[in-house]
C-alpha atoms as a PDB file:
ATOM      1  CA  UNK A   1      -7.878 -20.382   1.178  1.00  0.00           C
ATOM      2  CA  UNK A   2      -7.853 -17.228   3.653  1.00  0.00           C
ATOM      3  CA  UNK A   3      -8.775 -14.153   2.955  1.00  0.00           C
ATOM      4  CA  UNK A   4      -7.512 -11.323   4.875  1.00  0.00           C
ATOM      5  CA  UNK A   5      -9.059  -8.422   5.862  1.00  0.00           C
ATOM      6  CA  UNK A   6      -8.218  -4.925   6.956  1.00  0.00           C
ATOM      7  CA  UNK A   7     -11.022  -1.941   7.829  1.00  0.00           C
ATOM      8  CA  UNK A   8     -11.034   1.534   7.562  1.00  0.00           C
ATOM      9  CA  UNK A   9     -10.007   4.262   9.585  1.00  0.00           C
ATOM     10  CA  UNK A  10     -11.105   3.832  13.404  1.00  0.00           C
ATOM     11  CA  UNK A  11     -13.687   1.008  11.645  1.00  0.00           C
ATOM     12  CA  UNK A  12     -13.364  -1.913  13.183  1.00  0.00           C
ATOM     13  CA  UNK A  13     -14.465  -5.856  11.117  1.00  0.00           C
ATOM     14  CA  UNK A  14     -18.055  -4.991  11.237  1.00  0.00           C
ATOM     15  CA  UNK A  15     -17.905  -2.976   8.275  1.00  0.00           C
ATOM     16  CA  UNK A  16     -16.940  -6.586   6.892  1.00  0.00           C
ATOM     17  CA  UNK A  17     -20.232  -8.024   7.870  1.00  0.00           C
ATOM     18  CA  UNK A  18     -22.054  -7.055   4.738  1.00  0.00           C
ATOM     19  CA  UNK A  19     -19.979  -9.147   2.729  1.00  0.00           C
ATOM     20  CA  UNK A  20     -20.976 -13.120   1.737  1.00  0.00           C
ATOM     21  CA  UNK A  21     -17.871 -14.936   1.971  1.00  0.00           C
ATOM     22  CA  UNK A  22     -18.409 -18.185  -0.236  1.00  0.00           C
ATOM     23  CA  UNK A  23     -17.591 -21.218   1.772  1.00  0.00           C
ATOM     24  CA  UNK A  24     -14.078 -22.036  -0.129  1.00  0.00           C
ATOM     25  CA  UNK A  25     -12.591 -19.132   1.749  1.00  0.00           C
ATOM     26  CA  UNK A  26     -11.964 -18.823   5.321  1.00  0.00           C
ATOM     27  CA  UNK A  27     -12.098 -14.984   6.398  1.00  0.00           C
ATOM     28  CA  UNK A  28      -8.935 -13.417   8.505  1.00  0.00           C
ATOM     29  CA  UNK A  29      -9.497  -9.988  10.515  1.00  0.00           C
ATOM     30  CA  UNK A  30      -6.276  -8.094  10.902  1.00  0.00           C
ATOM     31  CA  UNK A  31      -7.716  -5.653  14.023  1.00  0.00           C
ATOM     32  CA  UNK A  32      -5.702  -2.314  14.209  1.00  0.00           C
ATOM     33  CA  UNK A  33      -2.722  -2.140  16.588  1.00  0.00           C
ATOM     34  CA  UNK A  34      -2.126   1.078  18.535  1.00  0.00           C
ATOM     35  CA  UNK A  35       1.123   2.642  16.728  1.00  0.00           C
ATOM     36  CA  UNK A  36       4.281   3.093  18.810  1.00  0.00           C
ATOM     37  CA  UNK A  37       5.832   6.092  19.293  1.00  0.00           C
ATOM     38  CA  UNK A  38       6.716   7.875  15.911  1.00  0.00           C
ATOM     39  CA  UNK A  39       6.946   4.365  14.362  1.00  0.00           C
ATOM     40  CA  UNK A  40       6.979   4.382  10.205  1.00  0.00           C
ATOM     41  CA  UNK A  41       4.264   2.714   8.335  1.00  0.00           C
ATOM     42  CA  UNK A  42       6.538   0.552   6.880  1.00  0.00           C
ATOM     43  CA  UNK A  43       6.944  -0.699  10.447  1.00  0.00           C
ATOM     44  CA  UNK A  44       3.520  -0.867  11.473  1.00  0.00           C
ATOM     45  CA  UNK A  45       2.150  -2.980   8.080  1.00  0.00           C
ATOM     46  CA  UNK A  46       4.691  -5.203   9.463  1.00  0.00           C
ATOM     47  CA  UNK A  47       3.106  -5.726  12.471  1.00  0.00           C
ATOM     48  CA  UNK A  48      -0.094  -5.771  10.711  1.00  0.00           C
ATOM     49  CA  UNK A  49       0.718  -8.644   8.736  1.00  0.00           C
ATOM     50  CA  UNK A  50       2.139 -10.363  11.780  1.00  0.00           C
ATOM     51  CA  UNK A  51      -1.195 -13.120  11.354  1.00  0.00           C
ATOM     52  CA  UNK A  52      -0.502 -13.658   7.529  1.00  0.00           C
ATOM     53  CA  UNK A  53       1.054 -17.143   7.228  1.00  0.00           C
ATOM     54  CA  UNK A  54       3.496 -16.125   4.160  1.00  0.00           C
ATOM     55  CA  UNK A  55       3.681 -19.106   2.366  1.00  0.00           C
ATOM     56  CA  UNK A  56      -0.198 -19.858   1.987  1.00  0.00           C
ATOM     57  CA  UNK A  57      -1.795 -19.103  -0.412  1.00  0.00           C
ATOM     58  CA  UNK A  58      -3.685 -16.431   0.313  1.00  0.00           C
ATOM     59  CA  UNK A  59      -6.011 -12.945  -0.657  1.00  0.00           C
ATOM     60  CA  UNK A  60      -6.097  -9.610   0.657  1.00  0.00           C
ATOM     61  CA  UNK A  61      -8.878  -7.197   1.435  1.00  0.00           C
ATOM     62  CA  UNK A  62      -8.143  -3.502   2.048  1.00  0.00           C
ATOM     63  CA  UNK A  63     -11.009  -0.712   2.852  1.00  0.00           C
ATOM     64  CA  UNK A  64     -10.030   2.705   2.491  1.00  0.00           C
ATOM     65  CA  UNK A  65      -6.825   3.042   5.059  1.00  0.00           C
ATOM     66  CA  UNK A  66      -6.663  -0.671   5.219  1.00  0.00           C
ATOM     67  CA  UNK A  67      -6.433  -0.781   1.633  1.00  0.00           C
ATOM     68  CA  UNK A  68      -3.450   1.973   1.853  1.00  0.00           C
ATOM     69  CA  UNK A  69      -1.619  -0.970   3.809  1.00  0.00           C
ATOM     70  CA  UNK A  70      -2.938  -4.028   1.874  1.00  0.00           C
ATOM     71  CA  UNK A  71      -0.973  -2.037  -0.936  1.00  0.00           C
ATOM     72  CA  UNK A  72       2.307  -1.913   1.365  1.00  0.00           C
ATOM     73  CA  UNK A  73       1.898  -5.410   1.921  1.00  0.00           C
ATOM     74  CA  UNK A  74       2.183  -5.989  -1.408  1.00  0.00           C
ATOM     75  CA  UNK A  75       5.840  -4.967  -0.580  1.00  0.00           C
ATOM     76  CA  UNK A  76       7.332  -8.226   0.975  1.00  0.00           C
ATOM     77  CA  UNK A  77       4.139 -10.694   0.552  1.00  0.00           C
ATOM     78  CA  UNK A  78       2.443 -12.300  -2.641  1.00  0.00           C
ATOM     79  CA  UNK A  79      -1.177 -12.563  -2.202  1.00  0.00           C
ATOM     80  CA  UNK A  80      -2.716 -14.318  -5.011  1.00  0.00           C
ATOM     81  CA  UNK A  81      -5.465 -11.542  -5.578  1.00  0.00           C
ATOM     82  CA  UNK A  82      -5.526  -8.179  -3.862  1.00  0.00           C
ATOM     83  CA  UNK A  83      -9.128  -6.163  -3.586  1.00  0.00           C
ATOM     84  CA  UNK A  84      -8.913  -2.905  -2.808  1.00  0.00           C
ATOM     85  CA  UNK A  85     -12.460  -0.867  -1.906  1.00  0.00           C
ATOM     86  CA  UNK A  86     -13.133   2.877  -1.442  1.00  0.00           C
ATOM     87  CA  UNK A  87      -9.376   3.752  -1.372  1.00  0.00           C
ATOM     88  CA  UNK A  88      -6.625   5.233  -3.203  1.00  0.00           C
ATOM     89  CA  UNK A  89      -3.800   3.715  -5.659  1.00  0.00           C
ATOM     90  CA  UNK A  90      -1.615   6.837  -5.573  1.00  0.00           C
ATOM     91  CA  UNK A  91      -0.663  10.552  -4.879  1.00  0.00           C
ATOM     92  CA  UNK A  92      -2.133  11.640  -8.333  1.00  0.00           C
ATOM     93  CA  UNK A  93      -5.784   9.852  -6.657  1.00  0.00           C
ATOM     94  CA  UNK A  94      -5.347  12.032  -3.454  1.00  0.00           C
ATOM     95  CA  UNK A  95      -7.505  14.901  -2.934  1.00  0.00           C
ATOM     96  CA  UNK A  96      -6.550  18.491  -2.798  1.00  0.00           C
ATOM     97  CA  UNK A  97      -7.521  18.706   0.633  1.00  0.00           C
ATOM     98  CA  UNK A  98      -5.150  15.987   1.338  1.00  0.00           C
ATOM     99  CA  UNK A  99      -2.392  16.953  -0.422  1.00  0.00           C
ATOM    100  CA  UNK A 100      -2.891  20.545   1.129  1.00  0.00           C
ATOM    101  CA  UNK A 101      -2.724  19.076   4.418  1.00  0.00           C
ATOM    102  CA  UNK A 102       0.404  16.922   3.661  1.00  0.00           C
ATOM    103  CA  UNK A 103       1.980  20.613   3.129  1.00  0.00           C
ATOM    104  CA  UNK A 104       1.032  22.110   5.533  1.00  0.00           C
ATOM    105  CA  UNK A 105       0.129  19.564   8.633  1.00  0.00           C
ATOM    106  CA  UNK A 106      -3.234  21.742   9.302  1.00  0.00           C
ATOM    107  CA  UNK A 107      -4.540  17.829   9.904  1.00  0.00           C
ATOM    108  CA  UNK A 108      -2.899  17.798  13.033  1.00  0.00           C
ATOM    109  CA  UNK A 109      -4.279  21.071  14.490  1.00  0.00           C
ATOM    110  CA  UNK A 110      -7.557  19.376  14.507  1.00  0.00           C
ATOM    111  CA  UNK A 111      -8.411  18.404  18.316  1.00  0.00           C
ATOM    112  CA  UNK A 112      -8.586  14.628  18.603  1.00  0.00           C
ATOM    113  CA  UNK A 113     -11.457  14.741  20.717  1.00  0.00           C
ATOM    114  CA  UNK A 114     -13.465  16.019  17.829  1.00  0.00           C
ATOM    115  CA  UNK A 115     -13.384  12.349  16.296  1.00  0.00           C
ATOM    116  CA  UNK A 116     -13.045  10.399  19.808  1.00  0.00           C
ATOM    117  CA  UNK A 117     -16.365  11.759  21.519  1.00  0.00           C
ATOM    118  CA  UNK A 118     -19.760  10.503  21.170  1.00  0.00           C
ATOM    119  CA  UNK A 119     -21.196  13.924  21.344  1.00  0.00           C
ATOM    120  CA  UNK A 120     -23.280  15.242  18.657  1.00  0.00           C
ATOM    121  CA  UNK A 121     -20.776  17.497  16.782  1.00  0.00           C
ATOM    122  CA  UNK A 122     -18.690  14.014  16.099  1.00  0.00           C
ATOM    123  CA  UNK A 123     -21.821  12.025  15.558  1.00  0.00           C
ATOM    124  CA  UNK A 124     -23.137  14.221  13.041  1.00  0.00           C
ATOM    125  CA  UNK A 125     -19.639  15.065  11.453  1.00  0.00           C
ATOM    126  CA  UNK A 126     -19.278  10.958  10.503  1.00  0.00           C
ATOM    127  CA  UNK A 127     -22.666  11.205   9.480  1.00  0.00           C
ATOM    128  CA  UNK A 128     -22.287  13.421   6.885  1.00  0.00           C
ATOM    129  CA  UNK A 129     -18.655  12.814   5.950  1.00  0.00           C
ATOM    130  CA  UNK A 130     -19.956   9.093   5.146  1.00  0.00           C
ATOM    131  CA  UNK A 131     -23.718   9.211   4.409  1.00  0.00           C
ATOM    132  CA  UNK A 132     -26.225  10.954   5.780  1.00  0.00           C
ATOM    133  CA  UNK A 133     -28.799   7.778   5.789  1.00  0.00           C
ATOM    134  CA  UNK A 134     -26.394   5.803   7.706  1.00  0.00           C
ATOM    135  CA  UNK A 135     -27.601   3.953  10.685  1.00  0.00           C
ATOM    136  CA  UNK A 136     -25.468   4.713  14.010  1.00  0.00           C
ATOM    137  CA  UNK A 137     -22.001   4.757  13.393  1.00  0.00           C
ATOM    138  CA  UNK A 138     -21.021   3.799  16.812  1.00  0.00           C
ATOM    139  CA  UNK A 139     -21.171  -0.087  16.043  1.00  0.00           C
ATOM    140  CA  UNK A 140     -18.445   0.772  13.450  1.00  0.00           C
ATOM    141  CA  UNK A 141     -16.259   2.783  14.438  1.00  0.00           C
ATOM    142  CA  UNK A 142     -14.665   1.709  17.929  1.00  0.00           C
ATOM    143  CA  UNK A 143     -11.273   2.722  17.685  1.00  0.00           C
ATOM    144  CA  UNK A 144     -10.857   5.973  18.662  1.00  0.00           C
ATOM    145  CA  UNK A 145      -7.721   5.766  20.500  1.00  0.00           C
ATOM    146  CA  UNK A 146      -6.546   9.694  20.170  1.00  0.00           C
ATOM    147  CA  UNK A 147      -2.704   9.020  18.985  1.00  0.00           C
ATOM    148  CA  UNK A 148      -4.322   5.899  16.700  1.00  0.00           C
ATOM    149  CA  UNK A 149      -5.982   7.968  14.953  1.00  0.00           C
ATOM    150  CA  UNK A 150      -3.434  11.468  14.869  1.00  0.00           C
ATOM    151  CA  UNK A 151      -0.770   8.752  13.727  1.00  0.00           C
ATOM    152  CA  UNK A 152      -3.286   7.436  10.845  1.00  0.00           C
ATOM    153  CA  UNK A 153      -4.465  10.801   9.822  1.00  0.00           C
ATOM    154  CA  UNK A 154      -0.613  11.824   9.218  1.00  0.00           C
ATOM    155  CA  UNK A 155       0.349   8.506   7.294  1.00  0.00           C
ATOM    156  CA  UNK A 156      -2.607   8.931   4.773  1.00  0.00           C
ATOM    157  CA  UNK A 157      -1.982  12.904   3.869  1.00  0.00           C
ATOM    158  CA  UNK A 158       1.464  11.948   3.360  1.00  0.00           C
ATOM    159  CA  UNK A 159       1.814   8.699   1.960  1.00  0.00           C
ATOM    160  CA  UNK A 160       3.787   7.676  -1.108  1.00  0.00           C
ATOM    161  CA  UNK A 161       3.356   4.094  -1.992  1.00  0.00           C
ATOM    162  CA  UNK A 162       5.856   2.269  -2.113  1.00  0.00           C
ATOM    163  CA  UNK A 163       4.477  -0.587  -4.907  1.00  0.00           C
ATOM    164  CA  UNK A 164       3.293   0.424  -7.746  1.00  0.00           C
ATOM    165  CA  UNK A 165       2.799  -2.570  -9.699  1.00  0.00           C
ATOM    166  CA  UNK A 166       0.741  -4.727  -7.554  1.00  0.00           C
ATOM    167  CA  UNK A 167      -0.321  -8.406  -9.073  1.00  0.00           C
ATOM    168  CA  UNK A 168      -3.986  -9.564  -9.570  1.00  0.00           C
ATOM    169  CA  UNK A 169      -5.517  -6.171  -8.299  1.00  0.00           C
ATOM    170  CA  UNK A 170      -9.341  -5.633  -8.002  1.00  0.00           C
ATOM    171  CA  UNK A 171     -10.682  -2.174  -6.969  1.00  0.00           C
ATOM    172  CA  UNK A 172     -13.705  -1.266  -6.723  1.00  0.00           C
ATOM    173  CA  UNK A 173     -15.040   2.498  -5.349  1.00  0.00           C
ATOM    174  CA  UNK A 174     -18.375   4.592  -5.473  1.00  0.00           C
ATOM    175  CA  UNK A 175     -19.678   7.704  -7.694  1.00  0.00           C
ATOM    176  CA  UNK A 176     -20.366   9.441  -4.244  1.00  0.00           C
ATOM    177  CA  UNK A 177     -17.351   9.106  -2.172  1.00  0.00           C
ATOM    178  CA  UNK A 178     -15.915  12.350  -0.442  1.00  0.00           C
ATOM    179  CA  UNK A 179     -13.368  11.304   0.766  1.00  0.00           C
ATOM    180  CA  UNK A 180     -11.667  10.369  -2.146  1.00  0.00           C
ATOM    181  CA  UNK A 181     -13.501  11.675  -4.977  1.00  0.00           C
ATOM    182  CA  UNK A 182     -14.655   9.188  -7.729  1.00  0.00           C
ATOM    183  CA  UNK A 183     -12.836  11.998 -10.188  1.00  0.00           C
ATOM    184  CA  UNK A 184      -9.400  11.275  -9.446  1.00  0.00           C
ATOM    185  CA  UNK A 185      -9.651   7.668  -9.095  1.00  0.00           C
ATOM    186  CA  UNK A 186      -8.751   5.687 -12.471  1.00  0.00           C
ATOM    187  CA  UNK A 187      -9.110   1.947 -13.322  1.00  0.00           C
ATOM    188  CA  UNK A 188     -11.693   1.070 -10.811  1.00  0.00           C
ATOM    189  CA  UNK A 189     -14.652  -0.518 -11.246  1.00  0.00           C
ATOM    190  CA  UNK A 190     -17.910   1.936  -9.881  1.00  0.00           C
ATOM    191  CA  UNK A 191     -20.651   1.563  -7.764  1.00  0.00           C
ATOM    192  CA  UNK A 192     -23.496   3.622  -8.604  1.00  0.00           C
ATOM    193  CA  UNK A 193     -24.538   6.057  -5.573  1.00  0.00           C
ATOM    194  CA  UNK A 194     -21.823   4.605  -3.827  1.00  0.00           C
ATOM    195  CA  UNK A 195     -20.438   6.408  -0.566  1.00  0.00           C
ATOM    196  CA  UNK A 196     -17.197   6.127   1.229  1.00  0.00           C
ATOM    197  CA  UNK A 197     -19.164   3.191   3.484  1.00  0.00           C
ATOM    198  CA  UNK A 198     -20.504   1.736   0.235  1.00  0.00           C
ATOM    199  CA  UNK A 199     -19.318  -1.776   1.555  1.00  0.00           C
ATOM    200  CA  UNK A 200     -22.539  -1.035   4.339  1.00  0.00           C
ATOM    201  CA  UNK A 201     -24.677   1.379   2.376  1.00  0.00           C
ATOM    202  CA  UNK A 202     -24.565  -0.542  -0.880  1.00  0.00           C
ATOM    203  CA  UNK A 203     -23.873  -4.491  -0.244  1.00  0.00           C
ATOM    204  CA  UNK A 204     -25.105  -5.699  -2.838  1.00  0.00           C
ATOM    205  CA  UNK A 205     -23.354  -4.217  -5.063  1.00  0.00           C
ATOM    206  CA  UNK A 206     -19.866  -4.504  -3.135  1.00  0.00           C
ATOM    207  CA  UNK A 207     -20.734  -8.278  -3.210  1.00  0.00           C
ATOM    208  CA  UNK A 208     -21.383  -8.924  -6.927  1.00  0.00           C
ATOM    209  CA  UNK A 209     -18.200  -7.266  -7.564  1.00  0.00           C
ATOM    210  CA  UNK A 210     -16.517  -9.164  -4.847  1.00  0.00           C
ATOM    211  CA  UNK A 211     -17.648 -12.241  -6.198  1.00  0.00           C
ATOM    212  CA  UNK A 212     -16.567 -11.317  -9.235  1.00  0.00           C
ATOM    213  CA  UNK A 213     -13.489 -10.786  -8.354  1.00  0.00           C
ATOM    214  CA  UNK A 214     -12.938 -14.246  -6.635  1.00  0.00           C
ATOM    215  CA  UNK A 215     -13.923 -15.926  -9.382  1.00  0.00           C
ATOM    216  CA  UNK A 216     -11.684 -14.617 -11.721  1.00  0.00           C
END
């Protein structure tokens, strides 16, 4: 069976590489597309899912904004299990910051060049918006297309799922993620001194759940 996989924001599949993928399961990357011009997100998880074979059976694996559009998937395909890591299931699971933002677009007054560069400022901005201890970034976190990453930053703040009820839905998330707070995230299973980048920082963990969840 195939699992498919979708990253994080600007991450690209090495942020899978942690994870032990038991031999029953043959692993699918879904590698972000560069948005067209004002194009919806319904439109662009379309796209997305334009290497899902629909009528396999199939899982889905969604890290933080990936897991955002494993849940629109959820709109017009069936994957058997869905696993959702360090991401959100709702509005309500938003942070204020985010929700602020969504009022108020201040997200898109932030120079994209601040994210894109490899200067120090962005370098040490990752750093500590993920963990501290992390080793360089840079092998992660390749897409830095400027609009990519303006588009992505405006779908999050303002999305609204669109499926609520998703079937066979594993989540797990960590104690020590700021980007979306472990308080305002409900029915998830937690990783101790888990970060946003637990799936790196804390693989063993991630996998036992992951397992788990396979299993199941």
């Amino acid at each position: 069976m195939k699992i498919y996989f979708i990253s994080g924001l600007g991450a690209n599949r090495k942020a899978f590489d942690g994870l032990v993928i038991p031999q029953d399961f043959e692993p699918v990357f879904l590698d972000w597309k560069r948005p067209e011009q004002n194009e919806s997100l319904e439109h662009y998880t379309y796209r997305m899912a334009e290497k899902i074979t629909p009528n396999e059976q199939f899982h889905l694996v969604g890290l933080s904004f990936g897991g955002i559009l494993a849940q629109e998937m959820n709109a017009f395909l069936n994957p058997e299990k869905t696993i959702l890591i360090s991401t959100i299931r709702s509005r309500t699971e938003m942070p204020k910051y985010m929700k602020l933002s969504s009022k108020t677009a201040i997200h898109k007054a932030i120079p994209m060049r601040f994210f894109t560069s490899d200067k120090a400022l962005s370098y040490s901005f990752f750093r500590n918006l993920y963990d501290p201890r992390m080793p360089k970034l840079n092998a992660y976190f390749t897409e830095k297309d400027p609009y990519y990453l303006s588009w992505s930053i405006n779908k999050i703040v303002n999305w609204t799922p669109k499926q609520s009820d998703i079937h066979n839905l594993h989540r797990m998330h960590g104690d020590k993620d700021i980007v979306f707070p472990v308080n305002f995230i409900k029915n998830a299973d937690i990783v101790k001194n888990g970060t946003h980048v637990m799936i790196i920082q804390k693989a063993k963990a991630v996998n036992n759940l992951f397992h788990k969840y396979l299993t199941e």
